[in-house]
Protein backbone atom coordinates (compact mmCIF):
# COMPACT_ATOMS: atom_id res chain seq x y z
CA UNK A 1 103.30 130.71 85.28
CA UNK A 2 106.03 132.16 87.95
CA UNK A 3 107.45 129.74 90.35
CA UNK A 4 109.13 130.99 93.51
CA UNK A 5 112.20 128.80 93.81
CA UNK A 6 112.69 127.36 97.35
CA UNK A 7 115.03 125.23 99.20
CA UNK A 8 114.37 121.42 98.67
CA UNK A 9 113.51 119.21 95.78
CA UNK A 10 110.30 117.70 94.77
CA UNK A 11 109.44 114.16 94.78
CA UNK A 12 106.80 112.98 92.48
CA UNK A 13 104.80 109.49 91.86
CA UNK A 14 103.43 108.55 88.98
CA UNK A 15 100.14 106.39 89.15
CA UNK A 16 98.63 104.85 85.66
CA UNK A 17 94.82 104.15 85.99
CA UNK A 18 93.62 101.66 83.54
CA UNK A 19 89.93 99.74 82.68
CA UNK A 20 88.67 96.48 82.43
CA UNK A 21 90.41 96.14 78.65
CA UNK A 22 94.30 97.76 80.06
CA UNK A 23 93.59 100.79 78.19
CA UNK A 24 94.84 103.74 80.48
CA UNK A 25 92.18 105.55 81.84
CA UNK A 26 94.28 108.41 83.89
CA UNK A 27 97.97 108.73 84.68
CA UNK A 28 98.26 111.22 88.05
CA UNK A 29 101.35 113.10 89.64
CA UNK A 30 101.61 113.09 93.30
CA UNK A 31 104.09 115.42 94.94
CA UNK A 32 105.07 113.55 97.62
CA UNK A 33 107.43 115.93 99.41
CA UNK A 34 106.83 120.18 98.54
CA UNK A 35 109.09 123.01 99.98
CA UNK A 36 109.35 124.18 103.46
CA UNK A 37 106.84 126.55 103.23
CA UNK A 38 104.38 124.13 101.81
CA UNK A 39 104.23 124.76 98.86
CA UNK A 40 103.91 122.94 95.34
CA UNK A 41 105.98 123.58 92.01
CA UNK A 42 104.24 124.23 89.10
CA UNK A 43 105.90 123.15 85.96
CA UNK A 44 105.86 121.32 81.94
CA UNK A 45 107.21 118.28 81.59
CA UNK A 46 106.08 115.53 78.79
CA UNK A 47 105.24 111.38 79.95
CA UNK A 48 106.67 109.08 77.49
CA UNK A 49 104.65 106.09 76.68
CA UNK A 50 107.31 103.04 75.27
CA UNK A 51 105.31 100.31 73.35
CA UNK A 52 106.76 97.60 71.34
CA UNK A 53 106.83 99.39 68.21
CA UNK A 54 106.35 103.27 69.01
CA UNK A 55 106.63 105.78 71.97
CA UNK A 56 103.94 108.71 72.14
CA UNK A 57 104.44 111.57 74.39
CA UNK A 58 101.84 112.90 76.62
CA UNK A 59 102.31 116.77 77.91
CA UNK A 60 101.73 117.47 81.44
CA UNK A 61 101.33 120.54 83.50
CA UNK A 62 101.67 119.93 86.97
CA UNK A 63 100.39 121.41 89.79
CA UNK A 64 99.26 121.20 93.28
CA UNK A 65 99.28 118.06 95.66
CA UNK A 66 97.89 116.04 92.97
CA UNK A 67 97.93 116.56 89.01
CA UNK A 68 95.43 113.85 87.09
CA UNK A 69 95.78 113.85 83.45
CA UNK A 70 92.83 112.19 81.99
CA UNK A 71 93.12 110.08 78.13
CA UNK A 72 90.74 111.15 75.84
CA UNK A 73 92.07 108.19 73.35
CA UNK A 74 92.43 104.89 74.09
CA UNK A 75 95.92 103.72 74.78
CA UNK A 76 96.65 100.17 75.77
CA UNK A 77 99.62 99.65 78.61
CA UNK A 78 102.85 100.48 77.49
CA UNK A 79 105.66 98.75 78.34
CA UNK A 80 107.34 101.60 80.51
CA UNK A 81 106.17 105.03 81.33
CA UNK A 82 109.26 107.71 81.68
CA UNK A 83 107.33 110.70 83.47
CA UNK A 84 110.03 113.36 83.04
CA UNK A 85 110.72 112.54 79.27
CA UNK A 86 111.28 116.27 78.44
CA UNK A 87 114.30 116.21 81.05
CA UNK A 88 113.35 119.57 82.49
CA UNK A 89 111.05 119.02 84.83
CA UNK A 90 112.60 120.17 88.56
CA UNK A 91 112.82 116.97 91.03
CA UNK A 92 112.86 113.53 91.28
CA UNK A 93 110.43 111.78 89.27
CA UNK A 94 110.45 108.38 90.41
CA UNK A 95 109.35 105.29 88.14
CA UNK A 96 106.80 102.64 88.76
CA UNK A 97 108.34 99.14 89.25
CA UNK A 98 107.71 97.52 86.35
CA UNK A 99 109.03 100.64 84.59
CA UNK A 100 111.96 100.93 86.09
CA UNK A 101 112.54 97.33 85.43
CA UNK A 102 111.83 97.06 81.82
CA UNK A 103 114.47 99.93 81.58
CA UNK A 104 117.01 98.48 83.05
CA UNK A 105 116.22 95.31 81.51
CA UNK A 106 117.70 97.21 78.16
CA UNK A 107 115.00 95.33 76.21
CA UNK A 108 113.37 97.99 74.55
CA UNK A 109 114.64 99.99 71.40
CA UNK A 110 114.58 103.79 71.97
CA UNK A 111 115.36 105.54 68.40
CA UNK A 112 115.45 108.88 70.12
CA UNK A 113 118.50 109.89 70.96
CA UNK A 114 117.13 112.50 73.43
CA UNK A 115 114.60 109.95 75.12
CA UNK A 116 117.90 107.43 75.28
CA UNK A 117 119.47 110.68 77.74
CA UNK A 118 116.35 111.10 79.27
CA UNK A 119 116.30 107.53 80.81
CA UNK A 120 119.91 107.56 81.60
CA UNK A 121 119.21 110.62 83.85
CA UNK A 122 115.81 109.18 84.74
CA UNK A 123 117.58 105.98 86.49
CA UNK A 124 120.53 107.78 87.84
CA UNK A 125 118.12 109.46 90.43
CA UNK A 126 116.64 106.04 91.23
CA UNK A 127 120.20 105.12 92.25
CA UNK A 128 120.97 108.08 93.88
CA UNK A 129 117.78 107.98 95.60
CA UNK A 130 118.37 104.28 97.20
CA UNK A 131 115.87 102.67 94.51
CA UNK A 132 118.68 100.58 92.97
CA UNK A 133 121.77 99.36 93.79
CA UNK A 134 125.18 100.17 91.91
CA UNK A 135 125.55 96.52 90.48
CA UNK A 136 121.89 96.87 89.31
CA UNK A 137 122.80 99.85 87.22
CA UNK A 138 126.03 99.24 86.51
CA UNK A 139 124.54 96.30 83.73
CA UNK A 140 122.67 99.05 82.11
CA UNK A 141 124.86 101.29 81.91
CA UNK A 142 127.71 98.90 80.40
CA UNK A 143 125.27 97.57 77.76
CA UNK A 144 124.33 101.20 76.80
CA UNK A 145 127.90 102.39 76.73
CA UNK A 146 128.32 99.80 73.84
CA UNK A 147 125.71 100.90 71.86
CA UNK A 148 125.39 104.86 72.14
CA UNK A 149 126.65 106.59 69.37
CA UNK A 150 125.21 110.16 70.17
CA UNK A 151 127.91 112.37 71.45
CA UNK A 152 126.29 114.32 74.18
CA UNK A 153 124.74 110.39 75.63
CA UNK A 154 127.74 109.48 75.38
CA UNK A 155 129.79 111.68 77.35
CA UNK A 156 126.61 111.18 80.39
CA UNK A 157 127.01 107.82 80.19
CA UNK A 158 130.66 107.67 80.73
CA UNK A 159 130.17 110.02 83.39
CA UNK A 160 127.63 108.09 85.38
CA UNK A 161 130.00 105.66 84.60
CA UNK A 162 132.73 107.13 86.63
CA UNK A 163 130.63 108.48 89.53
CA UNK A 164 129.07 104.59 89.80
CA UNK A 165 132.45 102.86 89.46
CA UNK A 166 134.12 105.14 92.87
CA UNK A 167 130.57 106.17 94.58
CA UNK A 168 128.33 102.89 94.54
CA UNK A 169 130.22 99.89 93.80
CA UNK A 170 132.54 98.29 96.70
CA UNK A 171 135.78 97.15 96.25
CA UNK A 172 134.74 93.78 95.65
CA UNK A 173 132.91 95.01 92.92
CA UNK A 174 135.04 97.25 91.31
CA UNK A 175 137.59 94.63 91.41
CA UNK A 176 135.01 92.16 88.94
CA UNK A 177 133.78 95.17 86.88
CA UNK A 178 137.07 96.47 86.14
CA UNK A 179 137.97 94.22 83.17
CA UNK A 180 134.66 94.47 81.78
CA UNK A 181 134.58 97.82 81.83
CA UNK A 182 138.45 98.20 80.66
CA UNK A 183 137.22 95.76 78.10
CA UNK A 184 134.50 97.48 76.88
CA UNK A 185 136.09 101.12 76.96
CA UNK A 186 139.57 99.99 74.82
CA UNK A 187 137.02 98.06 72.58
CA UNK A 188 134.58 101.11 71.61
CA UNK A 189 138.14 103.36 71.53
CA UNK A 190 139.48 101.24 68.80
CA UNK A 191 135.89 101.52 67.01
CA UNK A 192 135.74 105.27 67.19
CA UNK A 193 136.90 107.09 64.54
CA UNK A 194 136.96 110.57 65.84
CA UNK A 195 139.69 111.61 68.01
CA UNK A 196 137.41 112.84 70.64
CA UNK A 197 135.57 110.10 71.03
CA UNK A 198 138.69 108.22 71.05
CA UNK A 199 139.73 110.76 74.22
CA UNK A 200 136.80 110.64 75.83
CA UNK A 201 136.79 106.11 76.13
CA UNK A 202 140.72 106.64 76.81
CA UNK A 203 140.28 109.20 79.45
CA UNK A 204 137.39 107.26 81.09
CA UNK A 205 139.85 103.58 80.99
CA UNK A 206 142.31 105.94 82.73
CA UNK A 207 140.21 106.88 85.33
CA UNK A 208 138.38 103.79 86.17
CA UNK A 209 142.16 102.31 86.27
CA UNK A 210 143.81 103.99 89.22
């Protein structure tokens, strides 16, 4: 469907309806803030359900003020709901609490490599939205840097890393985190065996260093 591209980025909530037995009823989209003319944008994007043993994807066309998807089957709470799983949807899809938590928490085990991207993106914009602090995120992102193996994660998460470390962190901060993260960076170098991985922890110690 055409979508007129306007100045201004969307901001949508995601609300999970549930019955008597926490199976979800409805999950709704709620464009909270729409261009200057008014307007809504219409667009895909897929939720991501995470449960203790599987994640199942929901697709979602939203449009208008208000978007409810009804569940035909019955699906028990999850443990976090990522809204923008497909990574393309336009705007800032901001988590629920207890989502957002249990993310950063680093509890769950995400197989998908392109769901593992998706959440790094997915909390960035709570940070850069106010939702979270620096230190907050900062714990993620060090525990995920030690376990991504996926190239193209990889190279996000080292550059989140950089634009935390200088952008969000005070100097009180960044004077703890540094050995951790110089720690952490020499540590996964030495691991790698590619040379480009190797580059990319080296170039990343470098710059966190000055």
């Amino acid at each position: 469907f055409p979508v007129t591209i306007e100045e201004g980025i969307p901001h949508l909530l995601t609300t999970s309806f549930f019955d008597k037995d926490l199976n979800i009823k409805e999950i709704s989209f709620q464009q909270v803030k729409s261009s200057p003319s008014g307007k809504f944008w219409p667009q895909e994007t897929d939720i991501a359900l995470f449960y203790a043993d599987t994640i199942i994807k929901i697709p979602a066309r939203i449009n208008g003020l208000k978007t409810s998807l009804p569940i035909s089957k019955p699906l028990k709470k999850p443990l976090a709901i990522l809204p923008n799983a497909s990574a393309i949807g336009y705007g800032y899809f901001q988590l629920d609490d207890l989502s957002l938590q249990t993310f950063l928490s680093g509890k769950l085990t995400v197989n998908d490599e392109f769901l593992r991207g998706a959440i790094s993106i997915a909390l960035m914009e709570e940070l850069m939205n106010r939702k979270i602090t620096g230190h907050d995120y900062m714990g993620w992102l060090l525990n995920s840097l030690e376990q991504e193996k996926e190239t193209l994660n990889r190279q996000l998460l080292l550059g989140q890393l950089n634009t935390v470390f200088w952008s969000f962190l005070s100097d009180e901060q960044r004077r703890v985190y540094t050995p951790k993260i110089e720690g952490l960076l020499w540590k996964r170098m030495n691991e790698s065996t590619s040379v480009s991985a190797k580059s990319a922890f080296f170039s990343s110690s470098i710059v966190t260093g000055k």
